[in-house]
C-alpha atoms as a PDB file:
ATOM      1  CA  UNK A   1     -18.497   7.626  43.300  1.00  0.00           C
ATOM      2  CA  UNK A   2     -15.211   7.826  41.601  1.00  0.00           C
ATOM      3  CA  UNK A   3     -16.315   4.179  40.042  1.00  0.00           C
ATOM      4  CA  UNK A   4     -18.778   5.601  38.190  1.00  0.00           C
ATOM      5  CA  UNK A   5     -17.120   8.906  36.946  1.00  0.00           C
ATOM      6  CA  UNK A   6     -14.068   7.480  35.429  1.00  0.00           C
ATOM      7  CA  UNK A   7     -14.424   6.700  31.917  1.00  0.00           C
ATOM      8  CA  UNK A   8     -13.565   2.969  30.468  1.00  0.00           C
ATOM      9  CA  UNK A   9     -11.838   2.977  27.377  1.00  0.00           C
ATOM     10  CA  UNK A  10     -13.637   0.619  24.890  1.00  0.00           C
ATOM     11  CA  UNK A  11     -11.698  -0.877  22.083  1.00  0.00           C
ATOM     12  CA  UNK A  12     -13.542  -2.024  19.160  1.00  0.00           C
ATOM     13  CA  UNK A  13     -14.282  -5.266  18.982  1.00  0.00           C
ATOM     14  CA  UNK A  14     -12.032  -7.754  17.020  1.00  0.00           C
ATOM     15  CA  UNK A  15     -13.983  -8.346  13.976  1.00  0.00           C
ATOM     16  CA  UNK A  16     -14.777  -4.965  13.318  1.00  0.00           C
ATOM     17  CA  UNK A  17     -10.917  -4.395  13.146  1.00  0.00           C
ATOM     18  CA  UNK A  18     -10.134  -7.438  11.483  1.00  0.00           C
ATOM     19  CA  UNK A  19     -13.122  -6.867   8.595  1.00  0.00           C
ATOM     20  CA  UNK A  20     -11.424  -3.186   7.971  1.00  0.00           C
ATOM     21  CA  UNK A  21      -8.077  -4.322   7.514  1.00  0.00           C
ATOM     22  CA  UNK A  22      -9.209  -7.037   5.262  1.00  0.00           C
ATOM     23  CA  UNK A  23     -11.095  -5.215   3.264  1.00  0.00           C
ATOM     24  CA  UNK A  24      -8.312  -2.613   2.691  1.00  0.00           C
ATOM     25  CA  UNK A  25      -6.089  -5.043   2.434  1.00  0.00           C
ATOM     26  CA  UNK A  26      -7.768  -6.404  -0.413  1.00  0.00           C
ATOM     27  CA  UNK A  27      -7.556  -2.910  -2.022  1.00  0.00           C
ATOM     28  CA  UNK A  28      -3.117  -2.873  -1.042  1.00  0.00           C
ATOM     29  CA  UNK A  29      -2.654  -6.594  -2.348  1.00  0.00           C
ATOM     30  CA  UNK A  30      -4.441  -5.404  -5.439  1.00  0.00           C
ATOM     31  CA  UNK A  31      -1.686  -2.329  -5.865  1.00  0.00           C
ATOM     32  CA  UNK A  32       0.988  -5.104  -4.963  1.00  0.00           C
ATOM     33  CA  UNK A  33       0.168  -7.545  -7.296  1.00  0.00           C
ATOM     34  CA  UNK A  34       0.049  -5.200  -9.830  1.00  0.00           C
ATOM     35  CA  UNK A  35       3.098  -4.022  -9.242  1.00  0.00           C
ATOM     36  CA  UNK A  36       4.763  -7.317  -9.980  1.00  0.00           C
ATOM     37  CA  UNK A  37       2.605  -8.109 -13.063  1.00  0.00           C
ATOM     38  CA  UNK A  38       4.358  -5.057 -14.434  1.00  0.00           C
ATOM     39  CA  UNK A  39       7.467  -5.931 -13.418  1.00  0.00           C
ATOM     40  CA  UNK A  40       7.498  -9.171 -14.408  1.00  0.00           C
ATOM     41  CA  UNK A  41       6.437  -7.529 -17.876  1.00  0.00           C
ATOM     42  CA  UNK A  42       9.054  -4.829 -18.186  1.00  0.00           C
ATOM     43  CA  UNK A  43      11.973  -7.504 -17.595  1.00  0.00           C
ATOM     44  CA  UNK A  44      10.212  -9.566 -20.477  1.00  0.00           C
ATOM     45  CA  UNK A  45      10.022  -6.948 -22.752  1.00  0.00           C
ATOM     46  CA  UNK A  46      13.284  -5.989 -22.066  1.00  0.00           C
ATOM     47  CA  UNK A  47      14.481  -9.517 -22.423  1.00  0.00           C
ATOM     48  CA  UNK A  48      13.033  -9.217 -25.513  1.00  0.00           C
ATOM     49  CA  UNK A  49      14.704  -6.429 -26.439  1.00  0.00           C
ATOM     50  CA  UNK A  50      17.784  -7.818 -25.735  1.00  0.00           C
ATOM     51  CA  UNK A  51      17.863  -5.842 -22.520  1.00  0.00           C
ATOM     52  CA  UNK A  52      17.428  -5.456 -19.397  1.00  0.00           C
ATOM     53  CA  UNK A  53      16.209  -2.735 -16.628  1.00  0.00           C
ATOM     54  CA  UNK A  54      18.140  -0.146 -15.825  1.00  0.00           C
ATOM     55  CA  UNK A  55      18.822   0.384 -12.186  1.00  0.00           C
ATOM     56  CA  UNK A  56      16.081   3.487 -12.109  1.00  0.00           C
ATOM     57  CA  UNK A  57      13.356   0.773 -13.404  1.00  0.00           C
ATOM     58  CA  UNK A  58      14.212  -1.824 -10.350  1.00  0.00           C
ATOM     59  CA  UNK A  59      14.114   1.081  -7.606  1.00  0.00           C
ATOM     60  CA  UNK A  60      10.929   2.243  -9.374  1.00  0.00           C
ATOM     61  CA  UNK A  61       9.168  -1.403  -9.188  1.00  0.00           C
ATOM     62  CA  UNK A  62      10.731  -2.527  -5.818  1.00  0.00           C
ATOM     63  CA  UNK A  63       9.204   0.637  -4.641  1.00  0.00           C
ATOM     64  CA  UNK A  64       6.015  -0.142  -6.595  1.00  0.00           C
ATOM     65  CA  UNK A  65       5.768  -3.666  -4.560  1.00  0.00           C
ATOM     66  CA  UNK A  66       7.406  -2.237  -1.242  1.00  0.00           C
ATOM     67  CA  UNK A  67       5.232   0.837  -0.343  1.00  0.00           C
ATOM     68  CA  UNK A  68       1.609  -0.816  -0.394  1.00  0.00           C
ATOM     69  CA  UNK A  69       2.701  -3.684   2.334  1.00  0.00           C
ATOM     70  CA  UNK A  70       4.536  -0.557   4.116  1.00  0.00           C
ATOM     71  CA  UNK A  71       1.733   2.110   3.988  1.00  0.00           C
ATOM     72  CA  UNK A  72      -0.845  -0.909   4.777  1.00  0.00           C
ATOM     73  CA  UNK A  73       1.243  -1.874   7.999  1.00  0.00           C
ATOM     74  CA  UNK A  74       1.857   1.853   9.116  1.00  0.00           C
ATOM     75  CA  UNK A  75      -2.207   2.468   9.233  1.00  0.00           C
ATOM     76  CA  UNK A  76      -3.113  -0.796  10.933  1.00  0.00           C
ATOM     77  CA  UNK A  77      -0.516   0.154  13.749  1.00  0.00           C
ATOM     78  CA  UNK A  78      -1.383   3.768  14.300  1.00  0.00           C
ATOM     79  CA  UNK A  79      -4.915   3.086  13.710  1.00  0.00           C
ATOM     80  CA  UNK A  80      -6.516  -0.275  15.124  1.00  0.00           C
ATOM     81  CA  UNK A  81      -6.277   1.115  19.422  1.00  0.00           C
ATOM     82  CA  UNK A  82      -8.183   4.196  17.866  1.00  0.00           C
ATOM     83  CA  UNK A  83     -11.445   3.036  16.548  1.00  0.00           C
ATOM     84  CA  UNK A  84     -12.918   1.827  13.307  1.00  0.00           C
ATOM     85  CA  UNK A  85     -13.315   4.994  11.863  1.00  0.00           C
ATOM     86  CA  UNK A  86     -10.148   6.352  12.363  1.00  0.00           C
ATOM     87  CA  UNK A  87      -8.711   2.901  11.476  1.00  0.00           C
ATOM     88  CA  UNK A  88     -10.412   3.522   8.290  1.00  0.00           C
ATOM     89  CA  UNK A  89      -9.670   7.286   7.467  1.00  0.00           C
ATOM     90  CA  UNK A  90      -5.676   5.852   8.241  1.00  0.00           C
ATOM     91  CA  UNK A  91      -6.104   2.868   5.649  1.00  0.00           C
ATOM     92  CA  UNK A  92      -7.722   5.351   2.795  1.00  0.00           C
ATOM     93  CA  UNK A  93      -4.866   7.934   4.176  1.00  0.00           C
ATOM     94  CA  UNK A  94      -2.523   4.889   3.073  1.00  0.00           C
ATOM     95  CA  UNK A  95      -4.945   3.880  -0.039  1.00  0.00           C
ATOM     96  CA  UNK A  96      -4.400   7.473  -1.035  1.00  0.00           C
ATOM     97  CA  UNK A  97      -0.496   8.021  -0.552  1.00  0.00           C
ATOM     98  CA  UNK A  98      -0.235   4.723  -2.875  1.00  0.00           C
ATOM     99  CA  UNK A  99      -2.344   5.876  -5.941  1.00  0.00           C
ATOM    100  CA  UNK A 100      -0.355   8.771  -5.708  1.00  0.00           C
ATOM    101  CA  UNK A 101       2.700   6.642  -6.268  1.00  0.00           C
ATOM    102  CA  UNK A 102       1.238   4.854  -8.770  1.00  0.00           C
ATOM    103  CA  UNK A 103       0.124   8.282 -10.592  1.00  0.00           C
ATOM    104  CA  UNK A 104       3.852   8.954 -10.710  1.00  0.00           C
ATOM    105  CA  UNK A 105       5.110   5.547 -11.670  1.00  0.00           C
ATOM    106  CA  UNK A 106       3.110   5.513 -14.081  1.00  0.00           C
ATOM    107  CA  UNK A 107       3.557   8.892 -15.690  1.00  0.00           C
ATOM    108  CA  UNK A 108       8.160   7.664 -14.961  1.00  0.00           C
ATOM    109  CA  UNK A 109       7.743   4.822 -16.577  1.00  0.00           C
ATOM    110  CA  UNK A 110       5.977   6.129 -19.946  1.00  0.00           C
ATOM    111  CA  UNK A 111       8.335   8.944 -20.426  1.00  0.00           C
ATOM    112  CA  UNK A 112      11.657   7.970 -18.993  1.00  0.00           C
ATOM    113  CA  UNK A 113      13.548   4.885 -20.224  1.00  0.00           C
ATOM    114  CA  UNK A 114      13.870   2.233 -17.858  1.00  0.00           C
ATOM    115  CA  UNK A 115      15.652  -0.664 -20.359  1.00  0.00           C
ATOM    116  CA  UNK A 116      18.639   0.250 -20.703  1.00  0.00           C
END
């Protein structure tokens, strides 16, 4: 009797996981490569300038590159032993947290200087 009244605990099954976190992370290499397109661009321009970035303008691109592969990490960890569907509400809880950041980096990098 107890056989049949404990519960098993079913994990999803491996493709399932593996077709979330791809697809998401498709959506975080997207935010990453971005990232270094415009930072790539900024240092040009500023080369161009005769410049180069200020400290500020590094921390604010290394951050732009960094947090994506971060966020995208933290999610699949807490979320792939909990399902698919909290595996993907923690990936868009990630997705989210990042087009925050890029809200704000972009709204920095228009207003404040960052060649110095």
């Amino acid at each position: 009797m107890t056989a049949e009244t404990q519960t098993t605990d079913r994990t999803a099954p491996t493709w399932a996981i593996a077709t979330i976190a791809g697809v998401f992370g498709l959506l975080y290499a997207y935010a990453v490569w971005s990232a270094v397109n415009y930072l790539v661009e900024w240092q040009q321009a500023a080369s161009a300038a005769g410049a180069s970035l200020n400290a500020m303008g590094w921390i604010v691109w290394i951050l732009a590159i960094a947090l994506p592969i971060t966020l995208f990490g933290i999610a699949l960890a807490l979320g792939r032993r909990r399902g698919l569907v909290r595996l993907a509400l923690f990936q868009l809880t990630g997705l989210s947290l990042v087009a925050v950041f890029w809200l704000n980096v972009a709204a920095y990098t228009t207003v404040s200087p960052i060649i110095g």
